[in-house]
N, C-alpha and C. Protein backbone atom coordinates (compact mmCIF):
# COMPACT_ATOMS: atom_id res chain seq x y z
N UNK A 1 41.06 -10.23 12.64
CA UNK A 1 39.85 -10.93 12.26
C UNK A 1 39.46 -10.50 10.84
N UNK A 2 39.20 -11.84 9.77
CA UNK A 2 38.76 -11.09 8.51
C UNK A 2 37.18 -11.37 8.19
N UNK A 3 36.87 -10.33 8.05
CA UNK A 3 35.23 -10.46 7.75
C UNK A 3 34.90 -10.98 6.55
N UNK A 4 33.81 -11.22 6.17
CA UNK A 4 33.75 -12.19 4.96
C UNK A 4 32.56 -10.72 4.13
N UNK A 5 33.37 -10.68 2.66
CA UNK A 5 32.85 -9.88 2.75
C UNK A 5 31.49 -9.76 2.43
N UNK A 6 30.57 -8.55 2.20
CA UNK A 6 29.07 -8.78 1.88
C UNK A 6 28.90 -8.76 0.55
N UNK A 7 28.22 -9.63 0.01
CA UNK A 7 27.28 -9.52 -1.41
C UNK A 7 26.12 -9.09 -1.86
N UNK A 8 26.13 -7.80 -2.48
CA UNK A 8 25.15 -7.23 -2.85
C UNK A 8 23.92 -7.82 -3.68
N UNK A 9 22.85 -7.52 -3.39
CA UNK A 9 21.61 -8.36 -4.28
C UNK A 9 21.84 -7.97 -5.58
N UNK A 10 22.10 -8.93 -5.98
CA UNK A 10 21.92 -8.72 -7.73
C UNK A 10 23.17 -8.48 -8.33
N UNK A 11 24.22 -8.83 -7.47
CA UNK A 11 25.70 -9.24 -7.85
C UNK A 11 25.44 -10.85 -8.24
N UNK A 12 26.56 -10.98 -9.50
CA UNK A 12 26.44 -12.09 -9.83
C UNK A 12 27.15 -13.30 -8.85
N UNK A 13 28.56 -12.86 -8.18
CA UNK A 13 28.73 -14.04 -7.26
C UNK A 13 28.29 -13.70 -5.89
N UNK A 14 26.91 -13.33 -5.75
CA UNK A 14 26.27 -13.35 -4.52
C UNK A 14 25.34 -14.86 -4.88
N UNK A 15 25.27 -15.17 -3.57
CA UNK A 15 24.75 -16.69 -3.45
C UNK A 15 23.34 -16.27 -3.73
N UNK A 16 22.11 -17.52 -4.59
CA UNK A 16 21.38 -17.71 -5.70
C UNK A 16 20.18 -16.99 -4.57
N UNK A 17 20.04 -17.13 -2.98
CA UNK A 17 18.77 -16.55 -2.37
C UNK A 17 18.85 -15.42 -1.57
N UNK A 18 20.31 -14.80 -2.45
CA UNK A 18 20.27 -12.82 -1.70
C UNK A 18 19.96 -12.32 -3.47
N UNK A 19 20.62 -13.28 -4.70
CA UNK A 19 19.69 -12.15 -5.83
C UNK A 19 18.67 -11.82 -6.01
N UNK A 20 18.22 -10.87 -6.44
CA UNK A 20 17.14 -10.31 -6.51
C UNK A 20 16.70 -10.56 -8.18
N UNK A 21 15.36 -10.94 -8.13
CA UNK A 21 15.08 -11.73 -9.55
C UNK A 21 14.57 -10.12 -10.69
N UNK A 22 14.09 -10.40 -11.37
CA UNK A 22 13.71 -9.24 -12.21
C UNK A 22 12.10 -8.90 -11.94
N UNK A 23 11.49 -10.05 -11.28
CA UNK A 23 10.56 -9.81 -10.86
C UNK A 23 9.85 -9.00 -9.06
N UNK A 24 11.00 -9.14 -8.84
CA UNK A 24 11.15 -8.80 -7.67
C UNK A 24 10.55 -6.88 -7.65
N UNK A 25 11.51 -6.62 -8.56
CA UNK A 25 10.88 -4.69 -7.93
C UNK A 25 9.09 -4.57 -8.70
N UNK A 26 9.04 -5.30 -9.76
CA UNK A 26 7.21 -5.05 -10.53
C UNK A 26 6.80 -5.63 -8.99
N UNK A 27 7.02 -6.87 -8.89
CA UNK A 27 6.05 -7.11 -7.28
C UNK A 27 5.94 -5.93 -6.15
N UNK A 28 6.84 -5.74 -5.93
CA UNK A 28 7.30 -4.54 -5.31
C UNK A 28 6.14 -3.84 -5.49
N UNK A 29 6.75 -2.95 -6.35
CA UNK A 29 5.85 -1.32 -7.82
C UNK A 29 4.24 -2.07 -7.23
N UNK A 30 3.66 -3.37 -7.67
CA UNK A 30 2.59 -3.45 -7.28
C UNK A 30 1.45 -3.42 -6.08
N UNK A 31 2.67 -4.09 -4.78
CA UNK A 31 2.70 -3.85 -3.43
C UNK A 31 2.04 -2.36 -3.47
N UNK A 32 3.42 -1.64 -3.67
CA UNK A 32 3.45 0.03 -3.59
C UNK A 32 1.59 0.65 -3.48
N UNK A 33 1.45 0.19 -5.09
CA UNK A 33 0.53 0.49 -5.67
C UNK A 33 -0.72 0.22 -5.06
N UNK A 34 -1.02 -1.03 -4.91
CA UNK A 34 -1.80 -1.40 -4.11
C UNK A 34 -1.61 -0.81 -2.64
N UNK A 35 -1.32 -0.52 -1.89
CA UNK A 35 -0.81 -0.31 -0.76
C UNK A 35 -1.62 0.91 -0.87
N UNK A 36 -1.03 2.14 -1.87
CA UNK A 36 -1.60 3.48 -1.87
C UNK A 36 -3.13 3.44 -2.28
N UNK A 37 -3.62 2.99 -3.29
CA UNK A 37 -5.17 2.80 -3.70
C UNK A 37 -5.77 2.02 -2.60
N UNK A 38 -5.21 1.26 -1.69
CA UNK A 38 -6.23 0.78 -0.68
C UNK A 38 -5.91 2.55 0.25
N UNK A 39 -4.95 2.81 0.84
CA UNK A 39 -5.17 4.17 1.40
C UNK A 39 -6.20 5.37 1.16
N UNK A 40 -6.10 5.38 -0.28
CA UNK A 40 -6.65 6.68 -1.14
C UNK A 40 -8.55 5.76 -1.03
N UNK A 41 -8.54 4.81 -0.72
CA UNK A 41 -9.84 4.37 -0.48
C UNK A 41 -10.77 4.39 0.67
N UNK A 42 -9.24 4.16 1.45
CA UNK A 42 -9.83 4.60 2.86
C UNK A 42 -9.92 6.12 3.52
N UNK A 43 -9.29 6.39 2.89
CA UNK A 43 -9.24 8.15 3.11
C UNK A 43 -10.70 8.85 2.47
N UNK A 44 -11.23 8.21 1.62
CA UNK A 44 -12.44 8.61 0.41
C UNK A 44 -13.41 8.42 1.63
N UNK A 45 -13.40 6.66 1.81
CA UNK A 45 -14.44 6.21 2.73
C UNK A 45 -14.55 7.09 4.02
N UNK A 46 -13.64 7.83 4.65
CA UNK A 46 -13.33 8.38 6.37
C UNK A 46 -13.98 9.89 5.94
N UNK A 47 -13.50 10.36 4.83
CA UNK A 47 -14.47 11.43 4.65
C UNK A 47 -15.65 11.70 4.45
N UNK A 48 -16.28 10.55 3.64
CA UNK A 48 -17.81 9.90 3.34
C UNK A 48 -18.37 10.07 4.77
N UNK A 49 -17.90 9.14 5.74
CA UNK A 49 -18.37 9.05 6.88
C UNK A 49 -18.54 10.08 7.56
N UNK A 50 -17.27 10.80 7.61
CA UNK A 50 -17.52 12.52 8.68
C UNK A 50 -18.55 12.95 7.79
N UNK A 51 -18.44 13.40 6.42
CA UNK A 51 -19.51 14.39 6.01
C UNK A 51 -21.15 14.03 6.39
N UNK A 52 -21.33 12.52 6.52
CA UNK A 52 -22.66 12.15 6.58
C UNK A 52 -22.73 12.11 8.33
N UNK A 53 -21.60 12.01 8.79
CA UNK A 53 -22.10 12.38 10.45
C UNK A 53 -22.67 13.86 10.58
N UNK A 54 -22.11 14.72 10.22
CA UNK A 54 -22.24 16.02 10.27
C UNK A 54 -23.05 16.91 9.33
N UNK A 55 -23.68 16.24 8.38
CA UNK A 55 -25.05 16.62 7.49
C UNK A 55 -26.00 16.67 8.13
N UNK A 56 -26.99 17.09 8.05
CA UNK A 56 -28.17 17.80 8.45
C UNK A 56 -29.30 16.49 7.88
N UNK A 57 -29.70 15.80 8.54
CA UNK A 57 -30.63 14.63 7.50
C UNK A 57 -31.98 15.77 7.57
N UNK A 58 -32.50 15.31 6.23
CA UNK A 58 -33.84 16.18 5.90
C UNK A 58 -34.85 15.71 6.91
N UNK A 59 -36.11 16.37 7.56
CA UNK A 59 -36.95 16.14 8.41
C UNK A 59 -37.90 14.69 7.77
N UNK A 60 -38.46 14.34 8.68
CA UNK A 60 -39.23 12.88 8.35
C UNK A 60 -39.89 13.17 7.25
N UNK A 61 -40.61 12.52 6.53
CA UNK A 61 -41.82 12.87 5.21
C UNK A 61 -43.13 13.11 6.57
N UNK A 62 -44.14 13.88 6.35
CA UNK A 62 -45.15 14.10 6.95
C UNK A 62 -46.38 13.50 6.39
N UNK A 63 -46.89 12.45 7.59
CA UNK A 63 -48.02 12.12 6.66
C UNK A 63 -49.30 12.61 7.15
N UNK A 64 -49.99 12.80 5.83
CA UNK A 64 -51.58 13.47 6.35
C UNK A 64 -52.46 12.20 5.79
């Protein structure tokens, strides 16, 4: 049995919708990017939250 063989992305006689365009890894890189700054946002926000669960709120204002 002969296998056919495989074409790597971004070989030139690989057929036109396995190359990989030049735009392809910046989309990527941006994904990435985005991906981590939404994390590093939510990680900011989860600590925000514990610290203000676990703060001490100041007593009411007292009125006379």
């Amino acid at each position: 049995m002969i296998l056919p063989r495989l074409s790597l992305p971004g070989r030139k006689d690989a057929p036109a919708r396995e190359r990989r365009t030049n735009a392809e890894p910046a989309l990527e890189n941006q994904l990435i990017a985005r991906s981590r700054a939404e994390d590093a946002a939510r990680r900011l926000r989860d600590e925000d939250d514990a610290r203000r669960a676990t703060s001490v709120a100041p007593p009411p204002p007292r009125h006379r």
